[in-house]
Protein backbone atom coordinates (compact mmCIF):
# COMPACT_ATOMS: atom_id res chain seq x y z
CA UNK A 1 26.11 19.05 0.30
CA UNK A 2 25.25 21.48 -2.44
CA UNK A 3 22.77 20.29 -5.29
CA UNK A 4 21.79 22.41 -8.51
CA UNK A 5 18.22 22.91 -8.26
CA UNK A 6 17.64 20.13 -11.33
CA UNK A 7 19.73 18.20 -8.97
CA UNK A 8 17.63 18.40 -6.08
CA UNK A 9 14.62 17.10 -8.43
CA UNK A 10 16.11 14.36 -9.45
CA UNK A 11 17.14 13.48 -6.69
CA UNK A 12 13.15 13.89 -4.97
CA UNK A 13 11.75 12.50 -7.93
CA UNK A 14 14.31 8.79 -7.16
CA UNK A 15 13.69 9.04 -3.48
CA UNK A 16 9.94 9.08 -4.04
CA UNK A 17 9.95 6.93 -6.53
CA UNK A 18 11.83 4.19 -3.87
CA UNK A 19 9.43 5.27 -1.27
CA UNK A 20 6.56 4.18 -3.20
CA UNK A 21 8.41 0.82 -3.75
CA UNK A 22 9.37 0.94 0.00
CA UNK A 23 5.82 0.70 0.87
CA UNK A 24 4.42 -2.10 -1.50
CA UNK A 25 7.45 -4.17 0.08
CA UNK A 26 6.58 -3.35 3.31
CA UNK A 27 2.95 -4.45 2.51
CA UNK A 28 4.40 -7.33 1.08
CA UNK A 29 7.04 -8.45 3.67
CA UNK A 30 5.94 -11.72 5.75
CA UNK A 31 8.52 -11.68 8.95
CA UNK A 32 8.10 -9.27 11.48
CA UNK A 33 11.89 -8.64 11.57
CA UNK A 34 11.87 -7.86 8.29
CA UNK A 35 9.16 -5.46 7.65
CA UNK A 36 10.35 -3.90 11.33
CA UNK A 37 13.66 -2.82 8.74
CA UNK A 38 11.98 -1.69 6.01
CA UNK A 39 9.78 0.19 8.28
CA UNK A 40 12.59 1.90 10.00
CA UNK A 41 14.13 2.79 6.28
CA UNK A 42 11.27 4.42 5.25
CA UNK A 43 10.96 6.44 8.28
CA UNK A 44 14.63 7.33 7.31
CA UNK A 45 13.64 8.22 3.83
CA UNK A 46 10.87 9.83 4.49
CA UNK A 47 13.07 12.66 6.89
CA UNK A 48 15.12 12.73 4.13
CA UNK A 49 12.72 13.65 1.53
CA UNK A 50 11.35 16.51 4.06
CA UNK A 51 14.83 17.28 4.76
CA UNK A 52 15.10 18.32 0.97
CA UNK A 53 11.71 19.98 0.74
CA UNK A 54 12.74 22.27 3.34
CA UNK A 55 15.99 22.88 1.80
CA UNK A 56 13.85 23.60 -2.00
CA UNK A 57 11.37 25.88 0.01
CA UNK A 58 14.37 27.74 1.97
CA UNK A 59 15.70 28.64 -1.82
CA UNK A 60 12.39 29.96 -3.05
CA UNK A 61 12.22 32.29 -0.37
CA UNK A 62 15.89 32.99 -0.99
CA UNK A 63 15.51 33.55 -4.08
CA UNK A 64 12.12 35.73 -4.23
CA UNK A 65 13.57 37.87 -1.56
């Protein structure tokens, strides 16, 4: 997938926004089963926000080269 670099912020900026929310409901969450899938979604969203660091950082060098 190709983003526009205001793209890719956005798109960071609602993924760690979630993340943050992620974590209070995890905090929150009473049943074991449940937390256990909200765990295993932020472990997902937290490779995807790295994913797209990596991805912001391999255009800066890109682009400074």
């Amino acid at each position: 997938m190709t983003l526009t670099s205001a793209e890719r912020e956005f798109l960071m900026e609602i993924l760690e926004e979630h993340h943050h929310e992620l974590l209070r409901e995890i905090a929150r969450a009473k049943h074991h089963e449940f937390k256990s899938v909200l765990k295993h979604k932020e472990k997902l969203l937290e490779s995807m926000v790295n994913n797209l660091k990596v991805m912001q950082s391999g255009e800066l060098a890109h682009c400074s080269a």
